[in-house]
C-alpha atoms as a PDB file:
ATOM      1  CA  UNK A   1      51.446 -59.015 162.754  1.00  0.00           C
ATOM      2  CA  UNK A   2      50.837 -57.934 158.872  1.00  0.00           C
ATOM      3  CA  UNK A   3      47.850 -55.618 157.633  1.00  0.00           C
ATOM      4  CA  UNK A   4      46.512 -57.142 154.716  1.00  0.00           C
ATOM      5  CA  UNK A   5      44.097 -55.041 152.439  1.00  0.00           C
ATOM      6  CA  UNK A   6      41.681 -58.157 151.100  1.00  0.00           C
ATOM      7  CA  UNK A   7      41.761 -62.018 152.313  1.00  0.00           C
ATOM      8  CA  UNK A   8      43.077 -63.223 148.792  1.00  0.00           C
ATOM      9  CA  UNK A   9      46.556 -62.116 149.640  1.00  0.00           C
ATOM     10  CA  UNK A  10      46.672 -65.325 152.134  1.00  0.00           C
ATOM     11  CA  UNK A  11      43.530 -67.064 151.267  1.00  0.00           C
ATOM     12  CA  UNK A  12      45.754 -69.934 149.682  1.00  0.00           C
ATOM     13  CA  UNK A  13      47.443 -70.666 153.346  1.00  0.00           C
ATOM     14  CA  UNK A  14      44.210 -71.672 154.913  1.00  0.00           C
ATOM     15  CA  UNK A  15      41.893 -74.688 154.184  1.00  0.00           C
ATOM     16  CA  UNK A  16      39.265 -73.848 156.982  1.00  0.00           C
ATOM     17  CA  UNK A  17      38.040 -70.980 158.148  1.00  0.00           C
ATOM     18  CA  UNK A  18      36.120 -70.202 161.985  1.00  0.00           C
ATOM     19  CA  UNK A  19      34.762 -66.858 161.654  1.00  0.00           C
ATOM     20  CA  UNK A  20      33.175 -64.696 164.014  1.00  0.00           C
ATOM     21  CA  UNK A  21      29.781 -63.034 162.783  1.00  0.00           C
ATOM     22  CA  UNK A  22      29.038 -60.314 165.032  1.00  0.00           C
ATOM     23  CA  UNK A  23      31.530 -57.272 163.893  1.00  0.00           C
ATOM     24  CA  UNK A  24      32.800 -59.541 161.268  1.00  0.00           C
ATOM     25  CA  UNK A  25      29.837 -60.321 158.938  1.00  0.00           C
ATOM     26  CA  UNK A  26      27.348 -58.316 160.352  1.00  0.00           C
ATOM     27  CA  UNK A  27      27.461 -54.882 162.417  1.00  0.00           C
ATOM     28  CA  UNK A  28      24.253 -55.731 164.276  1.00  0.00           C
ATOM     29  CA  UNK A  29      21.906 -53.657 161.947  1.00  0.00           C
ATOM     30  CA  UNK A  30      22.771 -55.552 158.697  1.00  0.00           C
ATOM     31  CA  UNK A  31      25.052 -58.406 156.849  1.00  0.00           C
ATOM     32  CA  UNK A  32      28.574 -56.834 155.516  1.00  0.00           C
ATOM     33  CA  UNK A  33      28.186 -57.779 151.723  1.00  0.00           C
ATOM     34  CA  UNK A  34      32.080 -57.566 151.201  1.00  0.00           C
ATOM     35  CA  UNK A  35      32.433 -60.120 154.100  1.00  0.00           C
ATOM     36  CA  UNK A  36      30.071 -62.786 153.064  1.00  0.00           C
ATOM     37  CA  UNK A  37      31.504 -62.542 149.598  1.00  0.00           C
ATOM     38  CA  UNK A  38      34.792 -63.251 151.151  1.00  0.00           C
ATOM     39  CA  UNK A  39      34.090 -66.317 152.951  1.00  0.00           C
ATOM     40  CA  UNK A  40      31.489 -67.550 149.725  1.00  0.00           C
ATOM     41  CA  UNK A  41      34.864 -66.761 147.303  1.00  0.00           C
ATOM     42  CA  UNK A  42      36.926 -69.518 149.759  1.00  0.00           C
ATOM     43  CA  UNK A  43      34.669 -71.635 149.600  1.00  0.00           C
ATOM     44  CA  UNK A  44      34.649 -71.796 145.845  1.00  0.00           C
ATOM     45  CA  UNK A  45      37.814 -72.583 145.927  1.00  0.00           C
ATOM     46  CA  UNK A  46      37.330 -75.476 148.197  1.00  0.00           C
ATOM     47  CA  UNK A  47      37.860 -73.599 151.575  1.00  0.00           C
ATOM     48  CA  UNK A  48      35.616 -74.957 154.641  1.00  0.00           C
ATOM     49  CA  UNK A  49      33.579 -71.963 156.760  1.00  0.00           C
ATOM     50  CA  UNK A  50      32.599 -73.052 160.291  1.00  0.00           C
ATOM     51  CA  UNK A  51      30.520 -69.720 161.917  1.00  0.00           C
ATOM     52  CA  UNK A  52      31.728 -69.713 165.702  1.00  0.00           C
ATOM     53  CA  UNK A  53      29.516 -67.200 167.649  1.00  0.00           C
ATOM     54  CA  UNK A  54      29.036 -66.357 171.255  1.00  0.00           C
ATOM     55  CA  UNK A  55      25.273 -66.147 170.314  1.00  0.00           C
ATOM     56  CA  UNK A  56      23.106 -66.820 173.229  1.00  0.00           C
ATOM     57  CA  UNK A  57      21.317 -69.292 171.140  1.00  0.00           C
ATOM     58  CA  UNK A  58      21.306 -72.884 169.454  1.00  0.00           C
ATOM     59  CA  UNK A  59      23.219 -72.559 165.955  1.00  0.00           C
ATOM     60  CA  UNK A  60      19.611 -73.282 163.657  1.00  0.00           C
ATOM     61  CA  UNK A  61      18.695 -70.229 165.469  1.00  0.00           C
ATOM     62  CA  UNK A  62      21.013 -68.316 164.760  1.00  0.00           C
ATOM     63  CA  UNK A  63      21.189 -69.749 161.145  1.00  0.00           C
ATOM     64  CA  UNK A  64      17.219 -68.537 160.829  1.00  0.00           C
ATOM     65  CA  UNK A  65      17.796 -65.091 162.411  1.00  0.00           C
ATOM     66  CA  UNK A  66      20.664 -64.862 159.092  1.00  0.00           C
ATOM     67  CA  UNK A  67      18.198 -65.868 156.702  1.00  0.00           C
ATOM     68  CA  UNK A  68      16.051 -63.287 158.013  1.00  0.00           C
ATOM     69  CA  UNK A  69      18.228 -60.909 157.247  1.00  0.00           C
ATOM     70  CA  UNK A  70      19.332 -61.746 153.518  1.00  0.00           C
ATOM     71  CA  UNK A  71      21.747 -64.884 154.165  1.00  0.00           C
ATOM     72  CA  UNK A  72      22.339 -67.211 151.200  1.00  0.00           C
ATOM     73  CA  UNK A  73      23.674 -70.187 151.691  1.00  0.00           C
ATOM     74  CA  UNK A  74      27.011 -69.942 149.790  1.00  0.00           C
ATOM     75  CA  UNK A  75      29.118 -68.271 152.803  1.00  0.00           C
ATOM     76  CA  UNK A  76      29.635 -71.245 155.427  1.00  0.00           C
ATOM     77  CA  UNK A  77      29.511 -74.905 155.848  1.00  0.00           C
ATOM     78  CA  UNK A  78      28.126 -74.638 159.302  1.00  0.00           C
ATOM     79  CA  UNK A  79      27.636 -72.951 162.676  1.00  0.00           C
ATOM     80  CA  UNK A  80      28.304 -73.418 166.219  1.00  0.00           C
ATOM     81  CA  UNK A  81      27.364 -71.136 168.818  1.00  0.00           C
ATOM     82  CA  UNK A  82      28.030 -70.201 172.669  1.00  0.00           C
ATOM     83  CA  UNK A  83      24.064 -71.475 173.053  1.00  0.00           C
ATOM     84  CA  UNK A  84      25.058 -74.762 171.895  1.00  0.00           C
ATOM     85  CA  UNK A  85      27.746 -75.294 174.669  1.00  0.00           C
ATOM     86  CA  UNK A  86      25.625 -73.685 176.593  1.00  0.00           C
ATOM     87  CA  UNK A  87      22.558 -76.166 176.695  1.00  0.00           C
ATOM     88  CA  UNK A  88      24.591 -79.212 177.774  1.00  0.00           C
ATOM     89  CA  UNK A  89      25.681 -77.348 181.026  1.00  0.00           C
ATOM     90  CA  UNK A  90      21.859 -75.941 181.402  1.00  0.00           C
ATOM     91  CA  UNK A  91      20.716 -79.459 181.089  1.00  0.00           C
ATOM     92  CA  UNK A  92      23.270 -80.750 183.459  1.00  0.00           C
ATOM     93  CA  UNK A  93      21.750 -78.664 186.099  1.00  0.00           C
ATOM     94  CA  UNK A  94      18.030 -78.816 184.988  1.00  0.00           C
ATOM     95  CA  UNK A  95      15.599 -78.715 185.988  1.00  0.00           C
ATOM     96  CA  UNK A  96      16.726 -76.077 188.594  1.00  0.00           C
ATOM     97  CA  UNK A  97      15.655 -74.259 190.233  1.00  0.00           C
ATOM     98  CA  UNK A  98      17.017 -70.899 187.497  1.00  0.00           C
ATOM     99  CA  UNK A  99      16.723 -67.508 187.895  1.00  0.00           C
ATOM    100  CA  UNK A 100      16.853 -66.380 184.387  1.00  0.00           C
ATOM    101  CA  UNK A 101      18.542 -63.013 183.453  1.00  0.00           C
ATOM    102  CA  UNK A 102      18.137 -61.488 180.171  1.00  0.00           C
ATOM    103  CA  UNK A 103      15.303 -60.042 177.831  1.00  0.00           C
ATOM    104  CA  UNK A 104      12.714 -62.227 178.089  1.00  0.00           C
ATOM    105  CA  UNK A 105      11.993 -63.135 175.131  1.00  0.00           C
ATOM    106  CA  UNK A 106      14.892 -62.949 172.300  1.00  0.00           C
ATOM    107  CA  UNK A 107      16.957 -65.985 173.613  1.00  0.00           C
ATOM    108  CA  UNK A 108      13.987 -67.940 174.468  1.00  0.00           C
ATOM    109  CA  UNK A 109      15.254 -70.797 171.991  1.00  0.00           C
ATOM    110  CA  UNK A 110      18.308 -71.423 174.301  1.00  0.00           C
ATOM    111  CA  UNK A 111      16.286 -72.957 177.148  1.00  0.00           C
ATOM    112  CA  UNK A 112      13.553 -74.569 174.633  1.00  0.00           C
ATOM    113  CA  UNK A 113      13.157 -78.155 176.038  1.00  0.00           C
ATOM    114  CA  UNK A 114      15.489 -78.408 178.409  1.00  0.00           C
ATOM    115  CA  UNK A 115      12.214 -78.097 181.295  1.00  0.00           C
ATOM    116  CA  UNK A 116      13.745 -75.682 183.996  1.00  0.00           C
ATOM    117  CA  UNK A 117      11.681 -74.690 186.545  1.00  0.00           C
ATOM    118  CA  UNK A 118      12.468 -70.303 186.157  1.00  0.00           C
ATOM    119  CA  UNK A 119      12.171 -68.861 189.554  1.00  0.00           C
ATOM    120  CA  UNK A 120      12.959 -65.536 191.321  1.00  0.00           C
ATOM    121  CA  UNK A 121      16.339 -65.097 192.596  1.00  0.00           C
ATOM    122  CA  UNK A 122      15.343 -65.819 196.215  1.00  0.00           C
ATOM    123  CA  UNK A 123      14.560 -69.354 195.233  1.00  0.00           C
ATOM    124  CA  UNK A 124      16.947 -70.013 192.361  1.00  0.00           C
ATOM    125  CA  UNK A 125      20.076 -72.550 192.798  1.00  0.00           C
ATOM    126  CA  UNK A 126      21.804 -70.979 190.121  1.00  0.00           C
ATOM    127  CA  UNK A 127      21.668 -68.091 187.542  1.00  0.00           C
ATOM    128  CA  UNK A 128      21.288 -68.133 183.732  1.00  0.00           C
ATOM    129  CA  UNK A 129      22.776 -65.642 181.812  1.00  0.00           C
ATOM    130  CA  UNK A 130      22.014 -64.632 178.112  1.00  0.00           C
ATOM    131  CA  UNK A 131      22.532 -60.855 178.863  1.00  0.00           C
ATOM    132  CA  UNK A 132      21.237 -57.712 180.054  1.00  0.00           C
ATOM    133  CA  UNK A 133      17.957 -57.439 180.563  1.00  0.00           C
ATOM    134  CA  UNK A 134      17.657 -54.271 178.209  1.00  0.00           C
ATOM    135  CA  UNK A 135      21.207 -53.592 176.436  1.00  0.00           C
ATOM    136  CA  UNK A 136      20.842 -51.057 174.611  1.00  0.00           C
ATOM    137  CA  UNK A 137      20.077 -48.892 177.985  1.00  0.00           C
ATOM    138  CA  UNK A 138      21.458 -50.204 181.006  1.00  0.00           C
ATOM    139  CA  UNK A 139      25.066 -51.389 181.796  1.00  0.00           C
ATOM    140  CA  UNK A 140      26.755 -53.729 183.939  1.00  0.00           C
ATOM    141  CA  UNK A 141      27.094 -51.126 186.614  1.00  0.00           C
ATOM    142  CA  UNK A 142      23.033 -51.242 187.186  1.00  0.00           C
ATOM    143  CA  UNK A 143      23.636 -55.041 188.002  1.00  0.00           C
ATOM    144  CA  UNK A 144      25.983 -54.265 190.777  1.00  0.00           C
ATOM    145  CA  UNK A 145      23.173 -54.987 193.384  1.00  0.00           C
ATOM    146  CA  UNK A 146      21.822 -57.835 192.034  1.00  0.00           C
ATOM    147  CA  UNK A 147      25.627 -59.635 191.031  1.00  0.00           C
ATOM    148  CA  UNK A 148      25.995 -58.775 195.094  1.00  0.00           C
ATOM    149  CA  UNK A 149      22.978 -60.827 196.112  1.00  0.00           C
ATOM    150  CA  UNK A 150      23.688 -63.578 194.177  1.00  0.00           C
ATOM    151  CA  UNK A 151      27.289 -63.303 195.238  1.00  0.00           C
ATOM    152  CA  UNK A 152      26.031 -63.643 198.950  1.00  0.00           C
ATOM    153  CA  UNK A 153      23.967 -66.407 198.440  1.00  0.00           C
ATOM    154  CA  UNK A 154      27.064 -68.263 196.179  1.00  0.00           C
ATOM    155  CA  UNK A 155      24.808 -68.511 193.025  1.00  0.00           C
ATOM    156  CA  UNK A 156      26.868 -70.286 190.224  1.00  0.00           C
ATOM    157  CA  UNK A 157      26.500 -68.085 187.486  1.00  0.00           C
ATOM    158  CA  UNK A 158      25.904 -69.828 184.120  1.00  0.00           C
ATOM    159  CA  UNK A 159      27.197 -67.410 181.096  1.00  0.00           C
ATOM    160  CA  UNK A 160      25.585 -68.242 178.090  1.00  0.00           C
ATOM    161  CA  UNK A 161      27.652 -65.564 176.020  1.00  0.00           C
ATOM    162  CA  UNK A 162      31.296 -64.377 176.972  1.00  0.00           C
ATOM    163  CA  UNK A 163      31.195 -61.323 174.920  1.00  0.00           C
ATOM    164  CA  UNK A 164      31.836 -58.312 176.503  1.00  0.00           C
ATOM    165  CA  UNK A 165      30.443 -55.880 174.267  1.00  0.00           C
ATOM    166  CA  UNK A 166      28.896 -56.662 170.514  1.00  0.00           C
ATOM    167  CA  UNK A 167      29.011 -53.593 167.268  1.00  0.00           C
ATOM    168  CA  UNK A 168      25.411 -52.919 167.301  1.00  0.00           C
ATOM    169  CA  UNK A 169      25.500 -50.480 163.888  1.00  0.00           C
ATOM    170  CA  UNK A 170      27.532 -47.208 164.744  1.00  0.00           C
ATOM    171  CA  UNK A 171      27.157 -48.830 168.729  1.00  0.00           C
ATOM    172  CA  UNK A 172      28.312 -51.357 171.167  1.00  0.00           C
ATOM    173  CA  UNK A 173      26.037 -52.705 173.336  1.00  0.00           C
ATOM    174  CA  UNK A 174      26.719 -54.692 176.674  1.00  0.00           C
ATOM    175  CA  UNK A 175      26.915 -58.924 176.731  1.00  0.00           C
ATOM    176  CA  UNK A 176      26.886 -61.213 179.140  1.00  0.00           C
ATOM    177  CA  UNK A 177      29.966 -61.648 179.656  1.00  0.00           C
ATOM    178  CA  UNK A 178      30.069 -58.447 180.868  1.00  0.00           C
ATOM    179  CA  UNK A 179      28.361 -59.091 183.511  1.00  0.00           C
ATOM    180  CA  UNK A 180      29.987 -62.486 184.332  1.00  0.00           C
ATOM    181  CA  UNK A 181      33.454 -60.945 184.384  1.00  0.00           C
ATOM    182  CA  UNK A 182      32.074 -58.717 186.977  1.00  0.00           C
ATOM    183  CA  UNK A 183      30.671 -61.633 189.052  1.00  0.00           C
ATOM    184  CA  UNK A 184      33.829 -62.941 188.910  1.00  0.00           C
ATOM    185  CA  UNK A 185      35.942 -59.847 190.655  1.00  0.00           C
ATOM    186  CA  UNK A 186      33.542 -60.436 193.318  1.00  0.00           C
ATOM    187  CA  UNK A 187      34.578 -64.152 193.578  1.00  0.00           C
ATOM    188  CA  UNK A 188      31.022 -65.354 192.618  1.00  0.00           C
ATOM    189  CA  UNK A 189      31.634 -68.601 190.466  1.00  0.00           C
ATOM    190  CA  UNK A 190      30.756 -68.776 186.440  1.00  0.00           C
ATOM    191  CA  UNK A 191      30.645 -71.202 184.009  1.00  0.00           C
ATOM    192  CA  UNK A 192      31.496 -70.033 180.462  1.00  0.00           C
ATOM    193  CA  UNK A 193      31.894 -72.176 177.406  1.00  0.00           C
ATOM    194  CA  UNK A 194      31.813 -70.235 174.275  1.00  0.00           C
ATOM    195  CA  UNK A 195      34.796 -68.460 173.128  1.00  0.00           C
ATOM    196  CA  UNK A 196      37.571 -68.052 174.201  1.00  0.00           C
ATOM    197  CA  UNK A 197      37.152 -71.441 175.986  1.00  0.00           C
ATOM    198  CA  UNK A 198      37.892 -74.863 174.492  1.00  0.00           C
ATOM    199  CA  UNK A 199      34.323 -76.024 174.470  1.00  0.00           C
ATOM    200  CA  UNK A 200      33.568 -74.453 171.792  1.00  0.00           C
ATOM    201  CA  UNK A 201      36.434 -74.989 169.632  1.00  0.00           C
ATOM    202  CA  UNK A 202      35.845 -78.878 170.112  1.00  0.00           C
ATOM    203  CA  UNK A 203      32.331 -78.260 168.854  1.00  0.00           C
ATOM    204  CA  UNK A 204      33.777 -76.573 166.020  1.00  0.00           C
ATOM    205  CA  UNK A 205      36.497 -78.541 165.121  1.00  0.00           C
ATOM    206  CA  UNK A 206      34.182 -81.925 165.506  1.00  0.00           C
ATOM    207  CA  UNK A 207      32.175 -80.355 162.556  1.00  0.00           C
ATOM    208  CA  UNK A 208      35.005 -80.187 160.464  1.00  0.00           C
ATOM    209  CA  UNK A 209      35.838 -82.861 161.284  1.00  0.00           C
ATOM    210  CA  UNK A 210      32.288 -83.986 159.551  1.00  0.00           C
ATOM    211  CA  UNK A 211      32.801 -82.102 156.610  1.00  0.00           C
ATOM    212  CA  UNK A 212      35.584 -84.059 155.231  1.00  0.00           C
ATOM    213  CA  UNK A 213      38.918 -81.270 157.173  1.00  0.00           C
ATOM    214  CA  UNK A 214      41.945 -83.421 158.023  1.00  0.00           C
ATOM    215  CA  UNK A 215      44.107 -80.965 158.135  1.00  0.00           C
ATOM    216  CA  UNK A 216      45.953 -79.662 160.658  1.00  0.00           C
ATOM    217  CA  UNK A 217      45.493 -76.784 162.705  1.00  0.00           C
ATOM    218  CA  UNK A 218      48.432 -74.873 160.590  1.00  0.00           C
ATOM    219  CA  UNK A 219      45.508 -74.753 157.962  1.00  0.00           C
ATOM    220  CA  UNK A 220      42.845 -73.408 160.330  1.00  0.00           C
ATOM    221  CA  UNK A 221      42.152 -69.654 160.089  1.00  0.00           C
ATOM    222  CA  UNK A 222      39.985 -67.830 162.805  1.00  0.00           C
ATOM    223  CA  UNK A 223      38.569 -64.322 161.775  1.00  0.00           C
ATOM    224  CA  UNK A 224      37.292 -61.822 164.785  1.00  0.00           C
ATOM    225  CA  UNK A 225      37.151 -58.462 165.953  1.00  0.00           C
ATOM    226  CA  UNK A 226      37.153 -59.948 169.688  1.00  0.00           C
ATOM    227  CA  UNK A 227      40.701 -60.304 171.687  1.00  0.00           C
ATOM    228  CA  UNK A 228      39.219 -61.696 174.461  1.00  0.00           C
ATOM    229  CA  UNK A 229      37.730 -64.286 172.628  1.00  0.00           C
ATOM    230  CA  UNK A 230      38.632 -64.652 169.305  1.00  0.00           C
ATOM    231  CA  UNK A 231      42.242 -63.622 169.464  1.00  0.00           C
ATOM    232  CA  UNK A 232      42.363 -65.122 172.868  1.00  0.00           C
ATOM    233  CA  UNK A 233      40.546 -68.290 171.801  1.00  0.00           C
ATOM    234  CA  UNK A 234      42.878 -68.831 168.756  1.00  0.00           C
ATOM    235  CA  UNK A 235      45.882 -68.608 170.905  1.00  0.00           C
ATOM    236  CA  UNK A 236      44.643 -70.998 173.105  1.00  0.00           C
ATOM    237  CA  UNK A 237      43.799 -73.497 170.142  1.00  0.00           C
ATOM    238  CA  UNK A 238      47.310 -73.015 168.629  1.00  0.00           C
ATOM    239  CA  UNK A 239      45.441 -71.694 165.115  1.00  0.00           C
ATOM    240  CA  UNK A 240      46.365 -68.564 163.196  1.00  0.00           C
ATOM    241  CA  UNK A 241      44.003 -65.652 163.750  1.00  0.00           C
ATOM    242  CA  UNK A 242      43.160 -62.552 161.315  1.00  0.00           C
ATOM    243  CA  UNK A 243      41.943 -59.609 163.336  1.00  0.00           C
ATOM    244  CA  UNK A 244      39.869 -57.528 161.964  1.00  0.00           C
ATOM    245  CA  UNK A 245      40.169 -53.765 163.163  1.00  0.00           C
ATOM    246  CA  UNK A 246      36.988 -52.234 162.111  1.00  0.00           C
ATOM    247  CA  UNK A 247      35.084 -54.293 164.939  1.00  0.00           C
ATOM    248  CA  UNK A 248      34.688 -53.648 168.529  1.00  0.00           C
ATOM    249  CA  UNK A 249      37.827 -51.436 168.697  1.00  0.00           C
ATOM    250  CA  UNK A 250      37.350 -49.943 165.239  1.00  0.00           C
ATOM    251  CA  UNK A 251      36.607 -46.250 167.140  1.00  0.00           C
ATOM    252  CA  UNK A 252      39.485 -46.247 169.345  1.00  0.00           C
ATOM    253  CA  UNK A 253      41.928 -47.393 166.465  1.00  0.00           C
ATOM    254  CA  UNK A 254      40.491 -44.986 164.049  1.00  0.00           C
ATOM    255  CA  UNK A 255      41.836 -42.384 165.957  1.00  0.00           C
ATOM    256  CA  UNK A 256      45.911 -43.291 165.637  1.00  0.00           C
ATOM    257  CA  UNK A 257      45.202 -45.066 161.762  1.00  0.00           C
ATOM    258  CA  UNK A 258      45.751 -48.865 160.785  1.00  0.00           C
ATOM    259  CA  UNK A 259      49.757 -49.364 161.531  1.00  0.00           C
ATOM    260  CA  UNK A 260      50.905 -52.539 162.505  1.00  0.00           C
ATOM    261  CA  UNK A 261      52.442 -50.776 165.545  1.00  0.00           C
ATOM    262  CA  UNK A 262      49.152 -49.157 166.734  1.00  0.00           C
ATOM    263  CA  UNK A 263      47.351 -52.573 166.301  1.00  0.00           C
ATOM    264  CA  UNK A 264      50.093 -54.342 168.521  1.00  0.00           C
ATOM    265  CA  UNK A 265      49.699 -51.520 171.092  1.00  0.00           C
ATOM    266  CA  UNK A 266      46.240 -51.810 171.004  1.00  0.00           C
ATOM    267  CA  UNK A 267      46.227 -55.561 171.367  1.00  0.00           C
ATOM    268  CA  UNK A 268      48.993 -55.930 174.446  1.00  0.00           C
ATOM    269  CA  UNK A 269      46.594 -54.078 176.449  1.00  0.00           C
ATOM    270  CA  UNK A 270      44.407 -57.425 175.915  1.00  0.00           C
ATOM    271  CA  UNK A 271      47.504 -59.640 176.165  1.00  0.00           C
ATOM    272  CA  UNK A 272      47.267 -61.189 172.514  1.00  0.00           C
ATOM    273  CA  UNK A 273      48.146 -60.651 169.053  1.00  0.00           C
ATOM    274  CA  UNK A 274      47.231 -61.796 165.769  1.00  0.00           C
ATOM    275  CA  UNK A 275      49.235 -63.343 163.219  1.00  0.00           C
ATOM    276  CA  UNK A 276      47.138 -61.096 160.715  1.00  0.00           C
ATOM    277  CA  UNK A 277      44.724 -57.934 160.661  1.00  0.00           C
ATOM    278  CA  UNK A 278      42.622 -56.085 158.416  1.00  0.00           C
ATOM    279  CA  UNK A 279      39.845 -53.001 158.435  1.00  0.00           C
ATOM    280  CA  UNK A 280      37.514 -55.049 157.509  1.00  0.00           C
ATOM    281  CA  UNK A 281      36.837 -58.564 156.194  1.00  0.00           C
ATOM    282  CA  UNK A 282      36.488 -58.445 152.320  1.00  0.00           C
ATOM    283  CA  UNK A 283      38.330 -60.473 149.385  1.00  0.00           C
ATOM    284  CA  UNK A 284      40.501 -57.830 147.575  1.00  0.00           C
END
């Protein structure tokens, strides 16, 4: 692993960039202005930017909720999202019947035409998963009941994003995949097809694909904060990774500083590594 301080220094090894956008361009609260200059300064000099997020929702969802918040349209090419992957196994199993968990209404775009009949847990078939019910209070220890229900009744368990935890401002808040990982100590069965699963590099890569890339993957970059799923995914996908520090681990690694030995520490506990890392994602 090398610390770099700004993506220029290695900018020129990459043609195509799948970045992560929660921890990476945005801490929850806001959009990182260093990062999206970053990925808007590759692409002027004819770099590709795929967004690959475990969002719990179709990409032109996720591309509005961006705009709302001050997006241009000069840092990516395009967007794929854990909803997207997501949909196709939904609509394989539509139309039920689902017992949805998750707020109620902030993923409601994920499920948008797909006509499942949403029923209580008694009557479901399966389970639908786009994340605790209210994250920013509860934990996956208040689902313990609930996962052990389901688990008795063997209730598939559809995981619409793998994250474990998300930066939420000076926070993390609980995911979904919190919960699923949980369901699956108990032996309950999941599907889960964002990252760091190969679903949704295939939906990536096909849009590269789209935009002209014919590289190989020696010229694909992915940027996260995740090691279970970006780090993890990269591996997986045989693409460099740049990790970036400041994310979901950015409080325990503040602690013992940014050395490349700390960061490899930090990451073995995960079981991955990253062929590059940085505090944050920014151009120089």
């Amino acid at each position: 692993m090398q610390i770099i301080d700004g993506f220029s220094e290695i900018s020129d090894r990459y043609d195509a960039i799948l970045c992560d956008v929660w921890g990476v361009i945005r801490d929850g609260h806001r959009l990182l202005p260093e990062a999206m200059d970053a990925l808007a300064r590759f692409r002027a000099d004819g770099g590709t930017v795929v967004l690959v997020s475990n969002a719990p929702r179709p990409a032109d969802d996720l591309a509005r909720q961006l705009a709302a918040m001050g997006a241009g349209t000069d840092s990516w090419d395009g967007i794929v999202t854990s909803g997207d992957t997501t949909r196709a196994a939904l609509k394989e199993r539509a139309p039920g019947p689902v017992f949805r968990l998750g707020p109620d209404e902030r993923d409601e775009a994920l499920f948008e035409g797909l006509e499942l009949d949403f029923v209580a847990l008694e009557a479901a078939s399966f389970v639908a998963c786009t994340g605790l019910v209210d994250d920013l209070n509860e934990d996956p220890g208040d689902y313990i009941g609930l996962l052990e229900t389901m688990k008795a009744r063997d209730l598939e368990l559809v995981c619409a994003n793998p994250d474990i935890v998300v930066q939420w401002g000076d926070r993390l808040v609980w995911c979904a995949g919190a919960l699923a990982r949980m369901y699956e100590k108990m032996g309950g069965r999941t599907i889960v097809s964002g990252k760091p699963h190969a679903p949704i590099y295939d939906l990536a890569e096909a849009a590269l694909a789209e935009m002209g890339f014919d590289g190989g993957r020696d010229r694909i970059l992915a940027i996260g904060d995740g090691p279970e799923t970006d780090l993890a995914g990269a591996a997986g996908r045989g693409i460099d990774a740049l990790f970036i520090a400041g994310g979901i681990l950015g409080e325990s690694l503040d602690d013992a500083g940014l050395s490349e030995a700390g960061l490899e520490a930090a990451l073995d506990e995960y079981g991955v590594l990253s062929r590059w890392a940085a505090q944050s994602l920014r151009w120089s």
